[in-house]
PDB file of N, CA and C in Angstrom:
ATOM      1  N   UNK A   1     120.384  60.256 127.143  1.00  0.00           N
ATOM      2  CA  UNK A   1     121.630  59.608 126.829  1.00  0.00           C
ATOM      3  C   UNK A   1     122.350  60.445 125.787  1.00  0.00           C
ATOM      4  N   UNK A   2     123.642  60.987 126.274  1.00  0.00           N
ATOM      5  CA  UNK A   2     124.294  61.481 125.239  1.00  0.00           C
ATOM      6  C   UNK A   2     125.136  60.383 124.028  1.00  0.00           C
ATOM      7  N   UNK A   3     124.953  60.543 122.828  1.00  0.00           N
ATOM      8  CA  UNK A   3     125.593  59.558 122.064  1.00  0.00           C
ATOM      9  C   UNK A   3     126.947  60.039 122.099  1.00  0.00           C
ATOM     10  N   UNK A   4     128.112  59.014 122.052  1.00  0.00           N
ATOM     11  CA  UNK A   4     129.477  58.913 121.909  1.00  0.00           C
ATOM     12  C   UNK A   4     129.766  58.367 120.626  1.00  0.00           C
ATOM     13  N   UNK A   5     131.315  58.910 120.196  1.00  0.00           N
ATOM     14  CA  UNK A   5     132.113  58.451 119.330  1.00  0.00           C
ATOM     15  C   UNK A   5     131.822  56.744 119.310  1.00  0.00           C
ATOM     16  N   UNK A   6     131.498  56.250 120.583  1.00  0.00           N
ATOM     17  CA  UNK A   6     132.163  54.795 120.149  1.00  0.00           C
ATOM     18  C   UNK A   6     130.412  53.916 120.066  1.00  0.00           C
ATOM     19  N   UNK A   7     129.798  54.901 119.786  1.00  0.00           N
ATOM     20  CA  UNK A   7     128.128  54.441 120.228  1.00  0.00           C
ATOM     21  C   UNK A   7     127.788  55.164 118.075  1.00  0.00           C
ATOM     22  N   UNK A   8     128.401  55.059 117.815  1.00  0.00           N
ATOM     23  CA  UNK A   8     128.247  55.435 116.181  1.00  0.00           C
ATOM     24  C   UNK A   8     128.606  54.218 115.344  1.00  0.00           C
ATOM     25  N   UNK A   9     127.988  53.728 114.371  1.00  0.00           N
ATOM     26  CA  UNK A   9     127.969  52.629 112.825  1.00  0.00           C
ATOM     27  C   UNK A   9     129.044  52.833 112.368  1.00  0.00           C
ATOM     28  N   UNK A  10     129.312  52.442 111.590  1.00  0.00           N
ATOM     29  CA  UNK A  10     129.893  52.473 110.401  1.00  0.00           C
ATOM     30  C   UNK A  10     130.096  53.417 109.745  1.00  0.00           C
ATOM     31  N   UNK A  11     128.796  54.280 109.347  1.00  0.00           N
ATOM     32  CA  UNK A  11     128.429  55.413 108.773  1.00  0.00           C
ATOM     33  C   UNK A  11     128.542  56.633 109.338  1.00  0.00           C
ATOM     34  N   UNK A  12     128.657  56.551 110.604  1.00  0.00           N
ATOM     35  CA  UNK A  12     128.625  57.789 111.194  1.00  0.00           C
ATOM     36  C   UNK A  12     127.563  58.412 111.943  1.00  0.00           C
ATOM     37  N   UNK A  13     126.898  57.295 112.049  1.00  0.00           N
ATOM     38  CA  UNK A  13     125.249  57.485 112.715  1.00  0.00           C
ATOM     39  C   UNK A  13     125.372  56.471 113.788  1.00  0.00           C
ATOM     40  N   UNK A  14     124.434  57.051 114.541  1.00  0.00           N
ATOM     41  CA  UNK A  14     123.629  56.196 115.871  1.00  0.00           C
ATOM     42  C   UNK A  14     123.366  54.422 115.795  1.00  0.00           C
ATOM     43  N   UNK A  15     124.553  53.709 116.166  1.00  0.00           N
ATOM     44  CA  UNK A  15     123.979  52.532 116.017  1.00  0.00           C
ATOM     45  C   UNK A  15     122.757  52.014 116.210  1.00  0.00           C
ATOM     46  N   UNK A  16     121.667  51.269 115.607  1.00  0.00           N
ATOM     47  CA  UNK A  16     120.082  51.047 115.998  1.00  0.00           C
ATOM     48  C   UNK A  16     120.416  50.710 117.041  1.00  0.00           C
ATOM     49  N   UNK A  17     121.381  49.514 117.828  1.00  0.00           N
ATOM     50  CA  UNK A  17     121.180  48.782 118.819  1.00  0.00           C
ATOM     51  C   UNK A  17     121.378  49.611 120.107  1.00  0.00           C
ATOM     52  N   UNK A  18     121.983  50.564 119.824  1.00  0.00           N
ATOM     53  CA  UNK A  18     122.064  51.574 120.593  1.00  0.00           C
ATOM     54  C   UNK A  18     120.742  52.407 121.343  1.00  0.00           C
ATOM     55  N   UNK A  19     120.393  52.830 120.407  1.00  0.00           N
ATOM     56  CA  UNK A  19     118.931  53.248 120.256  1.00  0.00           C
ATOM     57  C   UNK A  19     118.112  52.638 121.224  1.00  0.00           C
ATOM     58  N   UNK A  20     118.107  51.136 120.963  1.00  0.00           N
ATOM     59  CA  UNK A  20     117.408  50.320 121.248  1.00  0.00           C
ATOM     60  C   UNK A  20     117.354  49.975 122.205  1.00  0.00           C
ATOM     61  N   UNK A  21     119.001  49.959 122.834  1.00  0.00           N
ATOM     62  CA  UNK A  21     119.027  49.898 124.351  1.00  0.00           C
ATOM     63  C   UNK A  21     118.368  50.809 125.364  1.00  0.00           C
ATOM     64  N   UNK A  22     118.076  51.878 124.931  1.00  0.00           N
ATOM     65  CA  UNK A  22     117.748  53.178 125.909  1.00  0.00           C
ATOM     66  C   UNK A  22     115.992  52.958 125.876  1.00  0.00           C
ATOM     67  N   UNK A  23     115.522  52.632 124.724  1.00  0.00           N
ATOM     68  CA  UNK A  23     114.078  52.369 124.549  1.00  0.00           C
ATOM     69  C   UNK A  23     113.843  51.287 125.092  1.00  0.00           C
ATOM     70  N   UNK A  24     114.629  50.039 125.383  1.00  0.00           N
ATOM     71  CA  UNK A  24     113.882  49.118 125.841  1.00  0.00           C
ATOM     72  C   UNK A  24     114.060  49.191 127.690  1.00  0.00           C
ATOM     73  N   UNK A  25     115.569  50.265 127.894  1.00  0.00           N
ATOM     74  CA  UNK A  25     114.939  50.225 129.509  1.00  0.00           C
ATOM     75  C   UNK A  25     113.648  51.192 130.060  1.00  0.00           C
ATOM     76  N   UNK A  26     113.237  51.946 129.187  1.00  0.00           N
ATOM     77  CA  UNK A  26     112.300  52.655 128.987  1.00  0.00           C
ATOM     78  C   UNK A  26     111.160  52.215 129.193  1.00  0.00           C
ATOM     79  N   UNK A  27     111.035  51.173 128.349  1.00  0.00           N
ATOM     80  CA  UNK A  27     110.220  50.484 128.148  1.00  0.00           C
ATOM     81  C   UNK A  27     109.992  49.274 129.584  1.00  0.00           C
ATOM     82  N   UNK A  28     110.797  48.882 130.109  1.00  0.00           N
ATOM     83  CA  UNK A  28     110.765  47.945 131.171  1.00  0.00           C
ATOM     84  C   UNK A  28     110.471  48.732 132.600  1.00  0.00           C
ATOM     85  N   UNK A  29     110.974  49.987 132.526  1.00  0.00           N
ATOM     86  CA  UNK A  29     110.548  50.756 133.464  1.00  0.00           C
ATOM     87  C   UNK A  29     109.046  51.176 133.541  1.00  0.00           C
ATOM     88  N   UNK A  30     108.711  51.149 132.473  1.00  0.00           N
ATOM     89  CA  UNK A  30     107.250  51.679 132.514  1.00  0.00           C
ATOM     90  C   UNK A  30     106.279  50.758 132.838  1.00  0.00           C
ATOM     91  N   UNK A  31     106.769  49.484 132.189  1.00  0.00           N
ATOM     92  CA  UNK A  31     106.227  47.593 132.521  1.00  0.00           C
ATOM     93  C   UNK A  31     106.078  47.307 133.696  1.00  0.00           C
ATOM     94  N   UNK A  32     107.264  47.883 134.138  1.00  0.00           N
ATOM     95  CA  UNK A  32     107.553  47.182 135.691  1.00  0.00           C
ATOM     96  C   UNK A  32     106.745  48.447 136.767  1.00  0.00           C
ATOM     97  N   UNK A  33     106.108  49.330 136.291  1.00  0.00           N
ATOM     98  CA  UNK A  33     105.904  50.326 137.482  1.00  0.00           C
ATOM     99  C   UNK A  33     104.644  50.152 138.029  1.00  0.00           C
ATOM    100  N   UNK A  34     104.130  48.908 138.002  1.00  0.00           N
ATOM    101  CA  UNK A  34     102.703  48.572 138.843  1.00  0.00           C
ATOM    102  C   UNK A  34     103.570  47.774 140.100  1.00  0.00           C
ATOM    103  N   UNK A  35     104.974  47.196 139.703  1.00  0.00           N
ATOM    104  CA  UNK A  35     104.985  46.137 141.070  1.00  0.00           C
ATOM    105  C   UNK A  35     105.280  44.941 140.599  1.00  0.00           C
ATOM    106  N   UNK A  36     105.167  44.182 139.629  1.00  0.00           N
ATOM    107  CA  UNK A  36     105.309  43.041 139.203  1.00  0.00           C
ATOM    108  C   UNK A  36     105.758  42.927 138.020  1.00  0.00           C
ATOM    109  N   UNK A  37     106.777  42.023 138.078  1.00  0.00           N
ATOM    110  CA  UNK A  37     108.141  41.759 137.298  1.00  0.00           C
ATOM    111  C   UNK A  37     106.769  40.910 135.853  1.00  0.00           C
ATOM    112  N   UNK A  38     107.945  42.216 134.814  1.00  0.00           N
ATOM    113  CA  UNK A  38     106.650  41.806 133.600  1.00  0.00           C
ATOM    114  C   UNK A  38     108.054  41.205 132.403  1.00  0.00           C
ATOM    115  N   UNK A  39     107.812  40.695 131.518  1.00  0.00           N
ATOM    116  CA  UNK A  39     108.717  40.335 130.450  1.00  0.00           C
ATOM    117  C   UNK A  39     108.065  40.926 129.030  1.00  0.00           C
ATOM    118  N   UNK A  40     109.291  41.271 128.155  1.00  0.00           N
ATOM    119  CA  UNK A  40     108.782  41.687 126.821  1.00  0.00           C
ATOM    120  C   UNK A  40     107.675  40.727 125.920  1.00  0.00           C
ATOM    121  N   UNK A  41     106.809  40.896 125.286  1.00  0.00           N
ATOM    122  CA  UNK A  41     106.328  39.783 124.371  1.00  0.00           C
ATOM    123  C   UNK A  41     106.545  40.119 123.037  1.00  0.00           C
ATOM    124  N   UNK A  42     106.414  40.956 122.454  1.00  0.00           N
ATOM    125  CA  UNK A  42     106.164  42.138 121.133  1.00  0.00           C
ATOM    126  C   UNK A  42     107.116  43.286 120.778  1.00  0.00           C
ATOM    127  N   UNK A  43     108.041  43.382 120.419  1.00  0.00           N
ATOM    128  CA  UNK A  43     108.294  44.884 120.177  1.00  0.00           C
ATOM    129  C   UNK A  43     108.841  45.281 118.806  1.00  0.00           C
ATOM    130  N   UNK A  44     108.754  46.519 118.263  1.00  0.00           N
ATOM    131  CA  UNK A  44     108.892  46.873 116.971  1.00  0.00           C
ATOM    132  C   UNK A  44     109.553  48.212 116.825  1.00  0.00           C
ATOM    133  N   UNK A  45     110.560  48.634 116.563  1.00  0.00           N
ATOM    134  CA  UNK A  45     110.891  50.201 116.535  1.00  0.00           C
ATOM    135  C   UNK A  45     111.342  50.585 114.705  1.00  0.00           C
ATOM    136  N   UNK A  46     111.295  51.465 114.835  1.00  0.00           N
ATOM    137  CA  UNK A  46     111.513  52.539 113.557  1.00  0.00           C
ATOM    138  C   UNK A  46     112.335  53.308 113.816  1.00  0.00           C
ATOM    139  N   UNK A  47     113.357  53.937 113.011  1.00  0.00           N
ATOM    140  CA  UNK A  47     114.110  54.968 113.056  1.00  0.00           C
ATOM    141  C   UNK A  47     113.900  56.067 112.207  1.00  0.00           C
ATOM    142  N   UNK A  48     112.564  56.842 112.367  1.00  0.00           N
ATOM    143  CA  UNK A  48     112.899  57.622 111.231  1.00  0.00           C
ATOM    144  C   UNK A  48     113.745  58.631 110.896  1.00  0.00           C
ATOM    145  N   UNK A  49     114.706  59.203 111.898  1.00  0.00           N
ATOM    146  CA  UNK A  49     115.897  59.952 111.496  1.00  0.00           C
ATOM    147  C   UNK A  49     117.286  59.747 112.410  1.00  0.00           C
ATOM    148  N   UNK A  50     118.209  59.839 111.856  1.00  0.00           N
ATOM    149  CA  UNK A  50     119.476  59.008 112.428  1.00  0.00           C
ATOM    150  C   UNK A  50     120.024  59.783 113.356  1.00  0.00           C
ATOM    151  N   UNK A  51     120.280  59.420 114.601  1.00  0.00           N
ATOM    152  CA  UNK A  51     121.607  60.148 115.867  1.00  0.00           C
ATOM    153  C   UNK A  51     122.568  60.312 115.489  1.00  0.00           C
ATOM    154  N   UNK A  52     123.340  61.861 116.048  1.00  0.00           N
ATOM    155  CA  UNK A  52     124.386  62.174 115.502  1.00  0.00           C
ATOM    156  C   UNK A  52     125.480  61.913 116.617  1.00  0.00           C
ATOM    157  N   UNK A  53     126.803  61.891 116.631  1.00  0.00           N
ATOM    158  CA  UNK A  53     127.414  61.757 117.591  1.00  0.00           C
ATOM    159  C   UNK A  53     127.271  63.541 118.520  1.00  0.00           C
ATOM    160  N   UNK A  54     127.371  63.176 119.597  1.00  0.00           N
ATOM    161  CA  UNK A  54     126.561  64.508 120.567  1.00  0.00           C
ATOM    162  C   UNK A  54     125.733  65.039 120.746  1.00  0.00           C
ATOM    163  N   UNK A  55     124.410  64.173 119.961  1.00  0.00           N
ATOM    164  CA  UNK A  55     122.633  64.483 120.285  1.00  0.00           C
ATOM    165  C   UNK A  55     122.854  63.816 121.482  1.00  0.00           C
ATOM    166  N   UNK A  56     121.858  64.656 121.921  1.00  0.00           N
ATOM    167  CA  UNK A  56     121.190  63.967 123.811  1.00  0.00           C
ATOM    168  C   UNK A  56     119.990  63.564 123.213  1.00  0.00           C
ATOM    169  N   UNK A  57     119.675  61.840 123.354  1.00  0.00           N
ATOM    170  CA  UNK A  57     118.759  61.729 123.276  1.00  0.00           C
ATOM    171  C   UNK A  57     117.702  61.348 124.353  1.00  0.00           C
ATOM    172  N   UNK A  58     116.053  61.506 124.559  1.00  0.00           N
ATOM    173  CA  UNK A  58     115.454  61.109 125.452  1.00  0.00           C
ATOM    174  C   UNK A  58     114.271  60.731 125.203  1.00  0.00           C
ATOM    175  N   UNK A  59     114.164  59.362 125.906  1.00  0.00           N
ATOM    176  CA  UNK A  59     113.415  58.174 125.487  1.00  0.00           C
ATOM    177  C   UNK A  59     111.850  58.660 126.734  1.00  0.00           C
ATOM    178  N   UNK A  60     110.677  58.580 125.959  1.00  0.00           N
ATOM    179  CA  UNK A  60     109.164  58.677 126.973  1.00  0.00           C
ATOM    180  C   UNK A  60     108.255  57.839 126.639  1.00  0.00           C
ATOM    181  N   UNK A  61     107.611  57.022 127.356  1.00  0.00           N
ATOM    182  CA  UNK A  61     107.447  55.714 127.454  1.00  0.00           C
ATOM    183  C   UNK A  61     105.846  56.171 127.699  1.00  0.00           C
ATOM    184  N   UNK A  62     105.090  55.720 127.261  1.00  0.00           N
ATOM    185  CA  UNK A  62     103.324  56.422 127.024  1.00  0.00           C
ATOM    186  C   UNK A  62     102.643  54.870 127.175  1.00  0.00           C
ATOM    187  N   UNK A  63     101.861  54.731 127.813  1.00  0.00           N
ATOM    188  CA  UNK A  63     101.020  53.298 128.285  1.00  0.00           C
ATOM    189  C   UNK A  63      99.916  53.829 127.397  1.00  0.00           C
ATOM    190  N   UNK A  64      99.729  52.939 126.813  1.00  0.00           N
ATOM    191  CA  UNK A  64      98.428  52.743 125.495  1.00  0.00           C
ATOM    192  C   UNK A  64      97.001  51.683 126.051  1.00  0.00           C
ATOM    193  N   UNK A  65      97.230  50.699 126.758  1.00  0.00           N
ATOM    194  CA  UNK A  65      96.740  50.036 127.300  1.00  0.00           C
ATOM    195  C   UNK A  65      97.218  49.302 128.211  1.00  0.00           C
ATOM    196  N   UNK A  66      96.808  48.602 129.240  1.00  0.00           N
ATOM    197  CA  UNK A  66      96.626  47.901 130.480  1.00  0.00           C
ATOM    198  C   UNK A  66      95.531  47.638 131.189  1.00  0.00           C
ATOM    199  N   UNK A  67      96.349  45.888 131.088  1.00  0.00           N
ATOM    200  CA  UNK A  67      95.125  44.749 130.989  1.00  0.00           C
ATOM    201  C   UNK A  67      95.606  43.871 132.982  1.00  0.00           C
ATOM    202  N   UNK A  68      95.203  43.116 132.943  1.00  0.00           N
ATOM    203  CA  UNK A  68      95.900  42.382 134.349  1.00  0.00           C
ATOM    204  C   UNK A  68      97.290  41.600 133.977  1.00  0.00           C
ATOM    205  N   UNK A  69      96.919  41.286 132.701  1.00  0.00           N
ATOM    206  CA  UNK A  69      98.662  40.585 131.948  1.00  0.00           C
ATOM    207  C   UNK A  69      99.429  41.042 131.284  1.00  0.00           C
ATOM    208  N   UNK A  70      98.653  41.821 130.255  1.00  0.00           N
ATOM    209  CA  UNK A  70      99.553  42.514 129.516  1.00  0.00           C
ATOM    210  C   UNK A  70      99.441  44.334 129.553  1.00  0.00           C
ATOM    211  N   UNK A  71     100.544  44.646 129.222  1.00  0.00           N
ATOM    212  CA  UNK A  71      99.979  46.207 128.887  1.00  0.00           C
ATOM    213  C   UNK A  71     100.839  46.822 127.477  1.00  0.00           C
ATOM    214  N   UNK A  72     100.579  47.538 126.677  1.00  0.00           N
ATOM    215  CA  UNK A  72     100.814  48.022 125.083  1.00  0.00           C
ATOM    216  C   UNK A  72     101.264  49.487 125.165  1.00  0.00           C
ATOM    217  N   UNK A  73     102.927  50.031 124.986  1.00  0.00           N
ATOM    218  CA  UNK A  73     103.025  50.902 125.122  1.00  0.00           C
ATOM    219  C   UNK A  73     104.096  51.370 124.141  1.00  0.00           C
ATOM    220  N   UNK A  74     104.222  52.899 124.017  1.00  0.00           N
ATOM    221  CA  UNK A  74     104.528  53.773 122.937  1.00  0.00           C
ATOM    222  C   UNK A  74     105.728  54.427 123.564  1.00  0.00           C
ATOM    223  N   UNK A  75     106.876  54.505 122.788  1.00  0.00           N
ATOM    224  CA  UNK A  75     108.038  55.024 123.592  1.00  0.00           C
ATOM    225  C   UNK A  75     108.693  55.993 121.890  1.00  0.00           C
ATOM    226  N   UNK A  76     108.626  57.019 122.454  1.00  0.00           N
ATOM    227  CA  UNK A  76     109.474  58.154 121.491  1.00  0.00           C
ATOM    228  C   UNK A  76     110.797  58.179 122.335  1.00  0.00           C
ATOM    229  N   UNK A  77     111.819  58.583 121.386  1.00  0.00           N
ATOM    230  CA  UNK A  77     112.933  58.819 121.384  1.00  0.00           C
ATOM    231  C   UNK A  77     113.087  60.629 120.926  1.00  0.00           C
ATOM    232  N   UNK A  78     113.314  61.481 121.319  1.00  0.00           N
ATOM    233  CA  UNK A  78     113.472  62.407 120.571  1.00  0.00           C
ATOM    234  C   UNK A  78     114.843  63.190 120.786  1.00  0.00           C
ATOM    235  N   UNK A  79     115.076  63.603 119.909  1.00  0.00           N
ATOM    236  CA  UNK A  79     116.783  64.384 120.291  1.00  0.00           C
ATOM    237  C   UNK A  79     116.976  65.827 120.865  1.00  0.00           C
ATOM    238  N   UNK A  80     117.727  66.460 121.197  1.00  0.00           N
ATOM    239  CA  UNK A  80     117.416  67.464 121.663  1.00  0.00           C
ATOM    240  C   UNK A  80     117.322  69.128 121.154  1.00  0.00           C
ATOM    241  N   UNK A  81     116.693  68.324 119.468  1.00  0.00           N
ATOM    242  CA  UNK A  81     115.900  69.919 119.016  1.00  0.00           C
ATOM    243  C   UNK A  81     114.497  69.315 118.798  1.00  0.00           C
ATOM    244  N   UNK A  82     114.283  68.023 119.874  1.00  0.00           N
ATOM    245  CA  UNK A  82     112.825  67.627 119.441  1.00  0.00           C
ATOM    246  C   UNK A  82     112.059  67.033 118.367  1.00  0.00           C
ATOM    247  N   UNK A  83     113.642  66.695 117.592  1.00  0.00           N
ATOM    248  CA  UNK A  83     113.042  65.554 116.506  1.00  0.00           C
ATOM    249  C   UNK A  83     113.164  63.861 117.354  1.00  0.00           C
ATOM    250  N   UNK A  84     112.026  63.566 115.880  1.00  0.00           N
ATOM    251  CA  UNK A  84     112.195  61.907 116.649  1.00  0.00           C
ATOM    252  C   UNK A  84     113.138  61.179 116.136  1.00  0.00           C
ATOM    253  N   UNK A  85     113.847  60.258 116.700  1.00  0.00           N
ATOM    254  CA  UNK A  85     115.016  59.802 116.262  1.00  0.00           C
ATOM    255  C   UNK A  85     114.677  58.316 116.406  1.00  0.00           C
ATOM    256  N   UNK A  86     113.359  57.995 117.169  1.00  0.00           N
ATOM    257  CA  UNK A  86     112.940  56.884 117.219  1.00  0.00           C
ATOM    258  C   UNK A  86     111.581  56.239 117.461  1.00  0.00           C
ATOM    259  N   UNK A  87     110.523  55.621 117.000  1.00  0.00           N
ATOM    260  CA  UNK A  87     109.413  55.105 117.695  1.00  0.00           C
ATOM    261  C   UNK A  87     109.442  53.580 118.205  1.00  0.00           C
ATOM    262  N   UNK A  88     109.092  53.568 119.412  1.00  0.00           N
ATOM    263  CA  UNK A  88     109.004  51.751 119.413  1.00  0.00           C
ATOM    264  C   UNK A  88     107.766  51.798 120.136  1.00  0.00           C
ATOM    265  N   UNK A  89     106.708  50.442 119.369  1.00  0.00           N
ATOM    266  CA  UNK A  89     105.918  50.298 120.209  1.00  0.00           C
ATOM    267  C   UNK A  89     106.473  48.600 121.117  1.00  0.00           C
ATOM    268  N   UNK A  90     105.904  48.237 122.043  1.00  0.00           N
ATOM    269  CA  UNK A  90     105.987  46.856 122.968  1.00  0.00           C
ATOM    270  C   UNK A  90     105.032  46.467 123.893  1.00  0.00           C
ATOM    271  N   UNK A  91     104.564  45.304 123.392  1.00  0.00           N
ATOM    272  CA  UNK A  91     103.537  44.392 124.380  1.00  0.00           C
ATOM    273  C   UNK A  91     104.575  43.890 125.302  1.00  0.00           C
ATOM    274  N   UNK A  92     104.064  43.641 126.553  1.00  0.00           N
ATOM    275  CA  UNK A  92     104.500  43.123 127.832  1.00  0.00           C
ATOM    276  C   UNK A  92     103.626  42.123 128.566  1.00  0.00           C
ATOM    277  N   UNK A  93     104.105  40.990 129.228  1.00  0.00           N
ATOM    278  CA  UNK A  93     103.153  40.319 129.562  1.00  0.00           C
ATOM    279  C   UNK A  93     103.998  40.307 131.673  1.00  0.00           C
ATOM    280  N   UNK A  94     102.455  40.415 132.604  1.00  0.00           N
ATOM    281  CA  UNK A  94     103.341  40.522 133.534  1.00  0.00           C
ATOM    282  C   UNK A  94     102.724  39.457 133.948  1.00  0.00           C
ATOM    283  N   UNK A  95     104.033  38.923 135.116  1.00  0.00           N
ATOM    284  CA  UNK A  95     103.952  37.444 136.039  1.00  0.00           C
ATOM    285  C   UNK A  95     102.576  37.725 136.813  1.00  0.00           C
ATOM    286  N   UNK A  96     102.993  37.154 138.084  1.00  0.00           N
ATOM    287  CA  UNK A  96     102.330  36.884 139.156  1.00  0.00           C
ATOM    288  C   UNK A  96     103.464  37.513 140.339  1.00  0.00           C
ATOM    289  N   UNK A  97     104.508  37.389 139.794  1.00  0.00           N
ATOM    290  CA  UNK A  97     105.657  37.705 141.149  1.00  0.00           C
ATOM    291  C   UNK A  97     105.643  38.868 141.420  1.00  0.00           C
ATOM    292  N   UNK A  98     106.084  39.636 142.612  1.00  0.00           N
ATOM    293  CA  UNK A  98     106.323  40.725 142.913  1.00  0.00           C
ATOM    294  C   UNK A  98     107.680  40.674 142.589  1.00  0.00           C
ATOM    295  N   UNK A  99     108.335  42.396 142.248  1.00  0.00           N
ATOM    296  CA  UNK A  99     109.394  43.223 141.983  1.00  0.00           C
ATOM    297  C   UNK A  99     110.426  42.920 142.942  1.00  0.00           C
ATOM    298  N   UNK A 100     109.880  43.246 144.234  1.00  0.00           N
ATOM    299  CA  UNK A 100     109.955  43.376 145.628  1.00  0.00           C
ATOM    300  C   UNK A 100     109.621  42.238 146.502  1.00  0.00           C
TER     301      UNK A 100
END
């Protein structure tokens, strides 16, 4: 995701919610890639360094565990000289329903 003028705070930085949006489809993509429609339970992110307007950032979504209900996973954000611009971890709990 390239950040825009209108995707910047107050300050001049990367709105979090912004951020947040790209990590959590990240995050649902990675939930959802057994087949069955899963919902968030848990999630927590950090910013340890701020987006500038015209970093490309890109979100990688790392499965830590998986259970039959839930699964615990790690999603970096990093910008494109390879700093992190974000960590989130998120528990997921999945249905019974299929995706499909």
């Amino acid at each position: 995701m390239q950040l825009r003028r209108e995707m910047m705070n107050g300050f001049g930085i990367a709105h979090g919610g912004i951020t947040f949006a790209l990590v959590d489809s990240a995050f649902a993509f990675a939930c959802n890639s057994e087949g069955k429609i899963t919902v968030a339970l848990d999630v927590s992110i950090s910013f340890p360094k701020s987006g500038k307007e015209g970093d490309t950032l890109i979100a990688e979504a790392k499965e830590i565990n998986n259970t039959n209900k839930t699964g615990l996973y790690l999603i970096e954000v990093r910008n494109q000289h390879n700093e992190m611009v974000a960590l989130f971890k998120g528990t997921c709990y999945k249905t019974e329903k299929k995706l499909f």
